[in-house]
N, C-alpha and C. Protein backbone atom coordinates (compact mmCIF):
# COMPACT_ATOMS: atom_id res chain seq x y z
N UNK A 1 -95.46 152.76 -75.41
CA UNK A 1 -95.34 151.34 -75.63
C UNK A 1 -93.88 150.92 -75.41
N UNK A 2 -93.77 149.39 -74.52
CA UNK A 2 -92.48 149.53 -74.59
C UNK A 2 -91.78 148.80 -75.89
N UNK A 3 -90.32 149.00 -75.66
CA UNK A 3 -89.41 148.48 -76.78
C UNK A 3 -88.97 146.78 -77.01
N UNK A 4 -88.85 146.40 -78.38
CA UNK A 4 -88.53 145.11 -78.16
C UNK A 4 -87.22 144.85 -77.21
N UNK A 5 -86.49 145.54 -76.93
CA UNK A 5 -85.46 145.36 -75.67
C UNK A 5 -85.87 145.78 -74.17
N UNK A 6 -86.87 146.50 -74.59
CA UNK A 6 -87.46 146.74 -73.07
C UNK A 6 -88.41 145.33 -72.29
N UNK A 7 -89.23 144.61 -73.99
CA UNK A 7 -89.99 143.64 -73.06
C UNK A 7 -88.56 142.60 -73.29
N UNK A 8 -87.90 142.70 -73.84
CA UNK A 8 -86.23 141.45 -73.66
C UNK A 8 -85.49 141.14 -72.73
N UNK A 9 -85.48 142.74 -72.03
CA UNK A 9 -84.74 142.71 -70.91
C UNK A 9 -85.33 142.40 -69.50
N UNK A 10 -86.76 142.72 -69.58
CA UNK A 10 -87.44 142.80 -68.34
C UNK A 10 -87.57 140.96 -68.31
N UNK A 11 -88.19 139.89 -69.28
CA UNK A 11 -88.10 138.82 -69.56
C UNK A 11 -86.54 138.27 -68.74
N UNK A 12 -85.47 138.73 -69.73
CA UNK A 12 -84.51 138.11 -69.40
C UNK A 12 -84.02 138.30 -68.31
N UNK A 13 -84.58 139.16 -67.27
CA UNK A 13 -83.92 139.25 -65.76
C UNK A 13 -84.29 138.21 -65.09
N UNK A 14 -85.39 137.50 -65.49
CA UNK A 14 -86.23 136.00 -64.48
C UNK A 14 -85.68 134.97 -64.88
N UNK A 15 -84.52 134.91 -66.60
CA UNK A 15 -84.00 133.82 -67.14
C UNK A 15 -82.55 134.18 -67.33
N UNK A 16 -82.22 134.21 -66.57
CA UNK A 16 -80.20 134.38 -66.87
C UNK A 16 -79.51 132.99 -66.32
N UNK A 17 -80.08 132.14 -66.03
CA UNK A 17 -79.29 130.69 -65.49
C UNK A 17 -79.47 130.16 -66.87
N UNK A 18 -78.86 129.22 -67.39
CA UNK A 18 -78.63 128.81 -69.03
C UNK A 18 -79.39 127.32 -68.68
N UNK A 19 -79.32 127.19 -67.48
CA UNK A 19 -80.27 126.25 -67.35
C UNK A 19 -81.67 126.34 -67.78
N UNK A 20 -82.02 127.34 -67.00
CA UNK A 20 -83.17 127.49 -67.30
C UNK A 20 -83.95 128.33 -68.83
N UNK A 21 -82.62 128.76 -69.24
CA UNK A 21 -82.91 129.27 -70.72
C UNK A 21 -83.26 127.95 -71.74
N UNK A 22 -82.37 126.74 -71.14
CA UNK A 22 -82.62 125.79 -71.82
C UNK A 22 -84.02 125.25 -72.13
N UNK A 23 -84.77 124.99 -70.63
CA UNK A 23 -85.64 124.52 -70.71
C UNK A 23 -86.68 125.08 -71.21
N UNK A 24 -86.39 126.67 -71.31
CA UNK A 24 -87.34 127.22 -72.14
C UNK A 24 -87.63 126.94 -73.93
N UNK A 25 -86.13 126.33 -73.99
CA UNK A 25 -86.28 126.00 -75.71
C UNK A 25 -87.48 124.50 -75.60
N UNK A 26 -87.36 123.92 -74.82
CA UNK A 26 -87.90 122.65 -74.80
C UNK A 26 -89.60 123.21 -74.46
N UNK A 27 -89.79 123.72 -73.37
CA UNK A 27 -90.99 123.67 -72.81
C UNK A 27 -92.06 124.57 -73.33
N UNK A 28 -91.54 125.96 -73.90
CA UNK A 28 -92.26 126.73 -74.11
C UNK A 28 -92.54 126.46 -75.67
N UNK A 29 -92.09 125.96 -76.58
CA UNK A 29 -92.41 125.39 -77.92
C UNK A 29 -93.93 124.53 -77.39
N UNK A 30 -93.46 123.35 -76.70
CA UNK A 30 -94.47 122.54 -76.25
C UNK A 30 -96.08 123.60 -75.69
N UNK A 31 -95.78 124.31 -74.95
CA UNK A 31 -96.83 125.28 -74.37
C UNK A 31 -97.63 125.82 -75.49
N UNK A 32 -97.08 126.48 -76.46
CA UNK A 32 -97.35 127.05 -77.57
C UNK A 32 -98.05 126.03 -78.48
N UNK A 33 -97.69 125.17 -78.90
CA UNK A 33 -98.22 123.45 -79.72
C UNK A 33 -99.51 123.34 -79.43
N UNK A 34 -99.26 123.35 -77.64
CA UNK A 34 -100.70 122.69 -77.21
C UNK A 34 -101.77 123.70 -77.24
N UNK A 35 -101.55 124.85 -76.71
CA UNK A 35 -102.59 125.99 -76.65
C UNK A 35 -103.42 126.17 -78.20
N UNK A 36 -102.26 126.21 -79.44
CA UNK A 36 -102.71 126.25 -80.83
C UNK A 36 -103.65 125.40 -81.22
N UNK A 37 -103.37 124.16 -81.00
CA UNK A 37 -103.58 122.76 -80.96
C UNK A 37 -105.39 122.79 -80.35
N UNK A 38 -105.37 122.98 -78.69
CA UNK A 38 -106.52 122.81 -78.44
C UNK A 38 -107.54 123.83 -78.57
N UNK A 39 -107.11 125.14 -78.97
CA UNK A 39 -107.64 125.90 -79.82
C UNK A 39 -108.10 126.27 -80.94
N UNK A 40 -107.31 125.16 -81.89
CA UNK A 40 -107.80 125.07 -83.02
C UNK A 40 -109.40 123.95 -83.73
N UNK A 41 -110.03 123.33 -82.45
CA UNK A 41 -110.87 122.40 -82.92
C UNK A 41 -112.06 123.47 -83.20
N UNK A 42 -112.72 123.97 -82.46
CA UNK A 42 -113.85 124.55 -82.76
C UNK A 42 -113.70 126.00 -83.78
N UNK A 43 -114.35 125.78 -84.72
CA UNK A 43 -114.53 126.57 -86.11
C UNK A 43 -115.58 127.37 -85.90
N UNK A 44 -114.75 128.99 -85.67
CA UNK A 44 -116.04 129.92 -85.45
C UNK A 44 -116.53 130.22 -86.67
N UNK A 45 -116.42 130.24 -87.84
CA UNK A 45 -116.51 130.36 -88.94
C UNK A 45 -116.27 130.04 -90.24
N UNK A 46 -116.69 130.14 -91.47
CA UNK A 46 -115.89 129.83 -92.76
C UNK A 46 -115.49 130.85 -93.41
N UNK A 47 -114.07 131.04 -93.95
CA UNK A 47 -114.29 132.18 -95.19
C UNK A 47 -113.38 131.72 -96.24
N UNK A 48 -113.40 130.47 -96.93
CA UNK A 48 -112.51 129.42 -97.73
C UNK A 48 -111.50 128.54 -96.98
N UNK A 49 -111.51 128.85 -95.76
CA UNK A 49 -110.24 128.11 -94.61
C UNK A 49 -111.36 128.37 -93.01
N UNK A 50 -110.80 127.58 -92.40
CA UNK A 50 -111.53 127.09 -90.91
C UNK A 50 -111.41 128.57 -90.25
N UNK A 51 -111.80 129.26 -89.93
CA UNK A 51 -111.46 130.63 -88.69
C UNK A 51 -111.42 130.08 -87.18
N UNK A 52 -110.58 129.60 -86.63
CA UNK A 52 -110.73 129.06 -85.20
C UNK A 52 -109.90 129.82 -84.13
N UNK A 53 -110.20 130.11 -82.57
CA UNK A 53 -109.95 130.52 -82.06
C UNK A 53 -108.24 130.80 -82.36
N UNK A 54 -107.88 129.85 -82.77
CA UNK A 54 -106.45 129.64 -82.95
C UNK A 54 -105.67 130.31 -83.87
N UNK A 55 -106.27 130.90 -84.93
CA UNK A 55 -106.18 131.48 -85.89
C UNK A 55 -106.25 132.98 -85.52
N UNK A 56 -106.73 133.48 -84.76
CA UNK A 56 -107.48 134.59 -84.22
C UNK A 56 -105.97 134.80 -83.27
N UNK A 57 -105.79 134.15 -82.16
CA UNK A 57 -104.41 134.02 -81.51
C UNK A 57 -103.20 134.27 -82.14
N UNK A 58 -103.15 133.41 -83.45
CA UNK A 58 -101.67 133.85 -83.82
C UNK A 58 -101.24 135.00 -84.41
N UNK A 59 -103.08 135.51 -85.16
CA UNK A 59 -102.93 136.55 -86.07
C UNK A 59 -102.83 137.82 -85.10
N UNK A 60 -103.36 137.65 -83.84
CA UNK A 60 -102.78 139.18 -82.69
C UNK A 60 -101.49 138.82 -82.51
N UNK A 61 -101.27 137.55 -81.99
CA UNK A 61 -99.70 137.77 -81.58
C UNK A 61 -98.87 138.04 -82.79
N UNK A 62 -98.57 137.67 -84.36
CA UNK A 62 -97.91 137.97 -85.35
C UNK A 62 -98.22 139.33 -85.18
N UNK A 63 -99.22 139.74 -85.03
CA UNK A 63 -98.97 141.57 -85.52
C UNK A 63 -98.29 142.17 -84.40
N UNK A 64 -98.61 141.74 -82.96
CA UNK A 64 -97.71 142.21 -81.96
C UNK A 64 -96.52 142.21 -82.30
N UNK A 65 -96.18 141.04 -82.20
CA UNK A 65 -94.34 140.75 -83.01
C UNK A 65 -94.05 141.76 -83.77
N UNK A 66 -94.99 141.53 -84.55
CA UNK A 66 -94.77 142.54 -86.04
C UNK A 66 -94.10 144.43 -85.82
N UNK A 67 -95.36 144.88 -85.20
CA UNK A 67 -95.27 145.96 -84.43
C UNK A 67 -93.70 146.32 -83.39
N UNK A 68 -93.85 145.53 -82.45
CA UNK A 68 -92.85 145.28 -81.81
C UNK A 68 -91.39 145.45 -82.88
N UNK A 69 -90.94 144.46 -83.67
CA UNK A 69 -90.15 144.57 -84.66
C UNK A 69 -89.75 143.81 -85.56
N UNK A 70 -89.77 144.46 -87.05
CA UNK A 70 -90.16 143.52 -87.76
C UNK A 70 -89.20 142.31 -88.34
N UNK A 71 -87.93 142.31 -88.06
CA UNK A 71 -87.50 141.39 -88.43
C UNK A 71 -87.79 140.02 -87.23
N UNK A 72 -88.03 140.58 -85.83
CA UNK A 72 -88.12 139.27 -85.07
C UNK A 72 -89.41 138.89 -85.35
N UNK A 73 -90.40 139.90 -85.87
CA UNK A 73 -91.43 139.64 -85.97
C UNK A 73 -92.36 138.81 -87.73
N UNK A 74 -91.35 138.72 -88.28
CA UNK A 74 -91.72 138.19 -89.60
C UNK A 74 -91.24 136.87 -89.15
N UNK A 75 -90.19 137.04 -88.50
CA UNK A 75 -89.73 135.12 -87.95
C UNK A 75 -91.17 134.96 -86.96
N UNK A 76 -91.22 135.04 -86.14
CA UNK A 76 -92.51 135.09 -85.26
C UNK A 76 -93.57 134.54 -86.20
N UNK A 77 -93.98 135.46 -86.92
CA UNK A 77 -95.00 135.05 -87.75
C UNK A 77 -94.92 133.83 -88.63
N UNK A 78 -93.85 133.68 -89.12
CA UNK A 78 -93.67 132.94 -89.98
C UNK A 78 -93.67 131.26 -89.02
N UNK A 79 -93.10 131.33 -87.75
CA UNK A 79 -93.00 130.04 -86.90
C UNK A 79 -94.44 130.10 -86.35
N UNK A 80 -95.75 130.77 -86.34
CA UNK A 80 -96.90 131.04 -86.16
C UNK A 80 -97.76 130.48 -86.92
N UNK A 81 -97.56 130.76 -88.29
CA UNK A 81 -97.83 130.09 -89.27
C UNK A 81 -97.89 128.05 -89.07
N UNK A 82 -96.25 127.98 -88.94
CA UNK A 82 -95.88 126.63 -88.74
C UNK A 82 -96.48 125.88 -87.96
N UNK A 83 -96.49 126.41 -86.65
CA UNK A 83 -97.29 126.04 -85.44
C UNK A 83 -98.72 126.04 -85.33
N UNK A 84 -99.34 126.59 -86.22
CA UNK A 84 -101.07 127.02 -86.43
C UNK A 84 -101.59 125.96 -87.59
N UNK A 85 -100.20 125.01 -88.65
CA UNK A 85 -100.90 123.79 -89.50
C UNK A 85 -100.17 123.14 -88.74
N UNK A 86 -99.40 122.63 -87.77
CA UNK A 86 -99.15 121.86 -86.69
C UNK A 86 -100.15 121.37 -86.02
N UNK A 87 -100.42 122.72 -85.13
CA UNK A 87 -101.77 122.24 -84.54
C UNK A 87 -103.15 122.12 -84.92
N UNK A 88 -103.35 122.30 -86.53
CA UNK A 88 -104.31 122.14 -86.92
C UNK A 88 -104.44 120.71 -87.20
N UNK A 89 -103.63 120.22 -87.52
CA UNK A 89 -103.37 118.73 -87.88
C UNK A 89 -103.35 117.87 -86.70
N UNK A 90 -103.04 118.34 -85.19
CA UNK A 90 -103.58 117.58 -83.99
C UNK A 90 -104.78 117.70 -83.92
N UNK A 91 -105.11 118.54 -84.20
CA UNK A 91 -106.70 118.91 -83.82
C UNK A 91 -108.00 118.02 -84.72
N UNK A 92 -107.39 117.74 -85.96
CA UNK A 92 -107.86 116.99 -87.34
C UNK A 92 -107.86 115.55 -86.61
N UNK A 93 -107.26 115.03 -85.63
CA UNK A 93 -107.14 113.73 -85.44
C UNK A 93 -108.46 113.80 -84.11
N UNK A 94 -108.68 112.42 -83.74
CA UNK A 94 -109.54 111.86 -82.79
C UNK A 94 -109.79 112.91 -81.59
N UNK A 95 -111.15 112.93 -81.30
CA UNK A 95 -111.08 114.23 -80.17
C UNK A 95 -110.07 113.19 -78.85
N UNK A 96 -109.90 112.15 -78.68
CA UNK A 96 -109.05 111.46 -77.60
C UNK A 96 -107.94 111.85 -78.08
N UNK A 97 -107.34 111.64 -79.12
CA UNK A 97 -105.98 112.03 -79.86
C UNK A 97 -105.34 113.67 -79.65
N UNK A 98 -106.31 114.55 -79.85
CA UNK A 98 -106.60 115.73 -79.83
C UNK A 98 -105.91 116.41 -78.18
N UNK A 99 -107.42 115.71 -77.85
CA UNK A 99 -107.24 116.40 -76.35
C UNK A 99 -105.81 115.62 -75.64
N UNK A 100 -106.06 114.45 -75.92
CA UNK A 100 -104.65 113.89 -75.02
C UNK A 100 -103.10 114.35 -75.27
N UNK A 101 -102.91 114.81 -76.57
CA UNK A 101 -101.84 115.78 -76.79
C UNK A 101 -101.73 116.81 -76.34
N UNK A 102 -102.97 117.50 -76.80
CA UNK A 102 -103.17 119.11 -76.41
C UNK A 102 -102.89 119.02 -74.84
N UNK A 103 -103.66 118.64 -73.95
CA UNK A 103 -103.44 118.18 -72.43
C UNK A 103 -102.39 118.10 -72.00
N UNK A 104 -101.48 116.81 -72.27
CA UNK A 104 -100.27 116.37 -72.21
C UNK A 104 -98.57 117.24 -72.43
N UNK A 105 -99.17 117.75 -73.82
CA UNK A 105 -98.05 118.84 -74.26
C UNK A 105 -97.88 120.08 -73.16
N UNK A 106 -99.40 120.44 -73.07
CA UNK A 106 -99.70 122.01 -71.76
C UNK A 106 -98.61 121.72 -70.40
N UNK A 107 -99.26 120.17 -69.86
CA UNK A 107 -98.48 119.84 -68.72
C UNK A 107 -97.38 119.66 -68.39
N UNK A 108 -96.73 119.17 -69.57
CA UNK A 108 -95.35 118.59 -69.57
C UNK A 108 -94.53 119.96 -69.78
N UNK A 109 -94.91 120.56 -70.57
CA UNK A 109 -94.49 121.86 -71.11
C UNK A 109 -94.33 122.79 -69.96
N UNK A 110 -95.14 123.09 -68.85
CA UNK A 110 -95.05 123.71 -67.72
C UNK A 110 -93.99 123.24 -67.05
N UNK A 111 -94.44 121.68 -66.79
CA UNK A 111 -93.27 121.22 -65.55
C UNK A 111 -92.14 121.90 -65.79
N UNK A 112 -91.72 121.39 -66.81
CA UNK A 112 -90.45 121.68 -68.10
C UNK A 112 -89.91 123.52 -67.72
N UNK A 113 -90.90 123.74 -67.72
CA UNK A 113 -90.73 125.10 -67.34
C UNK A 113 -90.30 125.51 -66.05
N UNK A 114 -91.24 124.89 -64.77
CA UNK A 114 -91.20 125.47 -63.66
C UNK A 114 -89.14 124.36 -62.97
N UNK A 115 -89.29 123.19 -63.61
CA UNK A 115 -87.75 123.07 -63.69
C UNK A 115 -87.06 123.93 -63.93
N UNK A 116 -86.96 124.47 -64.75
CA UNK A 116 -86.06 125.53 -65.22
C UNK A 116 -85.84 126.92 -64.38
N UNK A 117 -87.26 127.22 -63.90
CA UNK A 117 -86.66 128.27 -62.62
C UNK A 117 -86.94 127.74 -61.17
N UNK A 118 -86.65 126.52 -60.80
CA UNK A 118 -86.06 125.77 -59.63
C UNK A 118 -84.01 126.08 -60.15
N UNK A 119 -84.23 125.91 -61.53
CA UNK A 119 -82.65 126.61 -61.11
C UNK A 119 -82.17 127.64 -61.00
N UNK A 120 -83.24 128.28 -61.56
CA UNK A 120 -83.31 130.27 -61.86
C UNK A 120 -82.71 130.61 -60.50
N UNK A 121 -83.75 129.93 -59.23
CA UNK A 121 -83.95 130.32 -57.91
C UNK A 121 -84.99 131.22 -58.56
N UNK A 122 -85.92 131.43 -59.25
CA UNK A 122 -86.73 132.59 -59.15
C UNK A 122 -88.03 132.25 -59.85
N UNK A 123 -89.50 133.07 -59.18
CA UNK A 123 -90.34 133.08 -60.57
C UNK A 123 -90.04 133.23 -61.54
N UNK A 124 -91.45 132.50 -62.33
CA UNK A 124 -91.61 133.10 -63.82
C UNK A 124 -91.83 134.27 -64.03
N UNK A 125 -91.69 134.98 -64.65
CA UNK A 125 -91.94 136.30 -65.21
C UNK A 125 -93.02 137.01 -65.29
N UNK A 126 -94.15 135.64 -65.72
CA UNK A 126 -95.33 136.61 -66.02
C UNK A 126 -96.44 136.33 -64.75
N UNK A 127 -95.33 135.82 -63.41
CA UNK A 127 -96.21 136.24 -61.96
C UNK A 127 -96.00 137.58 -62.13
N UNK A 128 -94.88 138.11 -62.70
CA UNK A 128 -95.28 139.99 -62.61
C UNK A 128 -95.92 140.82 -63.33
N UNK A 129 -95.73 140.18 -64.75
CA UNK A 129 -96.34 141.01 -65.66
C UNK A 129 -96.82 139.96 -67.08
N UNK A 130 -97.79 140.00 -66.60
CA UNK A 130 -98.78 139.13 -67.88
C UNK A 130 -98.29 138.61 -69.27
N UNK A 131 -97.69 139.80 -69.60
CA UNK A 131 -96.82 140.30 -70.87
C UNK A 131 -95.63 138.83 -70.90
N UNK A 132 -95.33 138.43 -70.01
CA UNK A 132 -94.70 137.51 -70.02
C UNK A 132 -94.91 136.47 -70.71
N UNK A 133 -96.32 136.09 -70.61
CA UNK A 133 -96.75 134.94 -71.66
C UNK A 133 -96.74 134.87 -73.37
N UNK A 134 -96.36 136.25 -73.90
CA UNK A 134 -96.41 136.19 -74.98
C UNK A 134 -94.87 136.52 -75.60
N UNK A 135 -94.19 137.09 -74.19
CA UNK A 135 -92.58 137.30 -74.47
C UNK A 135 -92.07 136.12 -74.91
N UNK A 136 -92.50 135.26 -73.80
CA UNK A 136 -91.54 134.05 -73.87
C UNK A 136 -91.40 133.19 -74.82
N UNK A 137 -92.13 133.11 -76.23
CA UNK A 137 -91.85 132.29 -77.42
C UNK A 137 -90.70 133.37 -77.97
N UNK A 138 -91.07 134.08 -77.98
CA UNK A 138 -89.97 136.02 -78.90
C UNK A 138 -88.82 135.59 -78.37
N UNK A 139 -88.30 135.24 -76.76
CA UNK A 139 -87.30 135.17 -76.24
C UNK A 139 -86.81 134.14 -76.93
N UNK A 140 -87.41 133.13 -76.86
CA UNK A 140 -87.02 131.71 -77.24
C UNK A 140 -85.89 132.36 -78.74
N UNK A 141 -86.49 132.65 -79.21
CA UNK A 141 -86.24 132.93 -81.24
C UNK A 141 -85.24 134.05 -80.74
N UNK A 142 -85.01 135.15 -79.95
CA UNK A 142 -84.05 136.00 -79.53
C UNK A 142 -82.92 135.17 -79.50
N UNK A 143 -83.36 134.16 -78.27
CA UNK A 143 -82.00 133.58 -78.17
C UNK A 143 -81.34 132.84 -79.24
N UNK A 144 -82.20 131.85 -79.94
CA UNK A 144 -81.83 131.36 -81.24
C UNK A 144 -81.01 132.29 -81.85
N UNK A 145 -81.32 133.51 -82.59
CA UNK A 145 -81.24 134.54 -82.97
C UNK A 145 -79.50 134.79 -82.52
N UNK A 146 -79.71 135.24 -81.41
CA UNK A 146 -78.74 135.39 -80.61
C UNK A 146 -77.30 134.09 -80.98
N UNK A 147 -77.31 133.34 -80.57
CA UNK A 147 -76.68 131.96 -80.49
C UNK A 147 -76.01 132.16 -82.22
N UNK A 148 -76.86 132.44 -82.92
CA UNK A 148 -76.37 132.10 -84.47
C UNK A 148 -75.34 133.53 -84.84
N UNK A 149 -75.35 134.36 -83.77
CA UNK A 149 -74.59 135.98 -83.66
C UNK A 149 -75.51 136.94 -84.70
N UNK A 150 -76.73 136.44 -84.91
CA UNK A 150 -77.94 137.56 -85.01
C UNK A 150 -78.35 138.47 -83.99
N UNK A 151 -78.09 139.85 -84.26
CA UNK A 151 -79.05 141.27 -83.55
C UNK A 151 -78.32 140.90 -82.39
N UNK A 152 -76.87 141.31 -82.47
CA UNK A 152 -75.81 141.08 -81.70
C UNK A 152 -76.02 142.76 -80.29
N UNK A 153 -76.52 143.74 -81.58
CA UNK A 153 -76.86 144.69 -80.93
C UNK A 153 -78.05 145.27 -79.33
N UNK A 154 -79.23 143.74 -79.83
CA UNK A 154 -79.90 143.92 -79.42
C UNK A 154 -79.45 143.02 -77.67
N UNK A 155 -78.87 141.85 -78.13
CA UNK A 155 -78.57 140.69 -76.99
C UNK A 155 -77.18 141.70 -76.29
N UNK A 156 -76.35 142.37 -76.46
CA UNK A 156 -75.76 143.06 -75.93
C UNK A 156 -76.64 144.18 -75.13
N UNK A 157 -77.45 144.89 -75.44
CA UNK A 157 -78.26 145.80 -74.38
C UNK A 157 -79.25 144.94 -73.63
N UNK A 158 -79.62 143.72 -73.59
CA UNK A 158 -80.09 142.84 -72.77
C UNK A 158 -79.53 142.19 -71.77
N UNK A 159 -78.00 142.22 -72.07
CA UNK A 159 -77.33 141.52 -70.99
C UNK A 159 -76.78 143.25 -70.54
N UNK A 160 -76.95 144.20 -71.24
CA UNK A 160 -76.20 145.50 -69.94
C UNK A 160 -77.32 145.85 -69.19
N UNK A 161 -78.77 144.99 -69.01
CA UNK A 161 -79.69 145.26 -68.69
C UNK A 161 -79.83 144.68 -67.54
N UNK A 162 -79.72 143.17 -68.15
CA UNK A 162 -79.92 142.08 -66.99
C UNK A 162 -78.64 141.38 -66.65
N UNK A 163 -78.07 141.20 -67.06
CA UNK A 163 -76.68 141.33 -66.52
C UNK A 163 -76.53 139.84 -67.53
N UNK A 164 -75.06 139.10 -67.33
CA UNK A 164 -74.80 137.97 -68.49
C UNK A 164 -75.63 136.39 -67.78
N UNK A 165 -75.16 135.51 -68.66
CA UNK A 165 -75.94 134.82 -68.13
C UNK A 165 -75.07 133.72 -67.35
N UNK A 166 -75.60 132.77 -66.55
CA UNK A 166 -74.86 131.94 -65.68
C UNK A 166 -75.19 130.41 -65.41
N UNK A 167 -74.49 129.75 -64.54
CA UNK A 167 -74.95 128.28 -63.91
C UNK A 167 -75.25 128.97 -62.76
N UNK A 168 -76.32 128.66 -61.78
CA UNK A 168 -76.23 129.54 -60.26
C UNK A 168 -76.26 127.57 -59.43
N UNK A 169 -75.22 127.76 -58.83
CA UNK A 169 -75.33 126.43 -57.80
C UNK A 169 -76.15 126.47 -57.14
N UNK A 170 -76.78 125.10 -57.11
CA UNK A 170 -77.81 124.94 -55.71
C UNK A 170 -77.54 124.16 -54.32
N UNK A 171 -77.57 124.92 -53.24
CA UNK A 171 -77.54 124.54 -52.60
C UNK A 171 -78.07 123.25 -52.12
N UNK A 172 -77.45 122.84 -51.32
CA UNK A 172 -77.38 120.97 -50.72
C UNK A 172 -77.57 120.98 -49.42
N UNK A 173 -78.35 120.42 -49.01
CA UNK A 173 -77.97 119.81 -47.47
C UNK A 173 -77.50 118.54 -47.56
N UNK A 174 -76.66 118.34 -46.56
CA UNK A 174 -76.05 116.99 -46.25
C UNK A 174 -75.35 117.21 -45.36
């Protein structure tokens, strides 16, 4: 299995423009909202609380995290948590209300994204490896993490990995 710096580093080689790290704080929150969100309407079950697809989602990805490691992964969980009565509470409103968020958030949230590696110059990540889709909230909270001079250890073998991070100019015609 690999290491939480192994899926950090492989992630962070597709995101080293700070541009596009940015837009990941913006877009991939949104991605996450909506997926919870429109996942959370239909109730496969009761067992004193709703069991919905959504519930089922956060509770694999928290234990992944978890597994993976546990201090990024108790934050993980714990912003899982947040995000799972977030979107339970979109989901509680009008199925127009519902879906038009859930919808809206997915789309915008992508663009948001695929901006961000128009500056990369590069794909997303998880055109290579699937694994990508569940890195990229972890990264998000890494970098947070990171930024506040948390697991200084870990963001140092990520950048001797993928190298530091940058502005990359884009070329112009004119």
């Amino acid at each position: 299995m690999r290491t939480l710096t192994d899926h950090l580093a492989q992630y962070a080689a597709y995101h080293r423009d700070r541009r596009n790290i940015a837009t990941h704080f913006v877009g991939i929150p949104m991605i996450v909202i909506a997926v919870i969100a429109l996942l959370s309407r239909p109730t496969l079950f009761d067992v004193g609380f709703a069991v919905t697809p959504a519930v089922l989602v956060v509770l694999a990805a928290s234990i992944f995290y978890l597994v993976l490691d546990m201090r990024f992964g108790i934050a993980m969980a714990v912003l899982n948590v947040l995000l799972l009565w977030l979107g339970s509470w979109v989901a509680a409103q009008t199925t127009a209300v519902w879906a038009t968020t859930g919808i809206a958030l997915f789309v915008v949230g992508w663009i948001i994204q695929f901006i961000g590696h128009y500056f990369e110059g590069r794909k997303p990540a998880f055109f290579d490896d699937i694994i990508g889709l569940i890195i990229g909230p972890l990264f998000v909270v890494a970098e947070t993490a990171f930024g506040l001079g948390l697991r200084d250890e870990v963001r140092q073998e990520i950048e001797r990995r993928a190298g530091p991070t940058y502005i990359r100019k884009i070329a112009t015609t004119g």
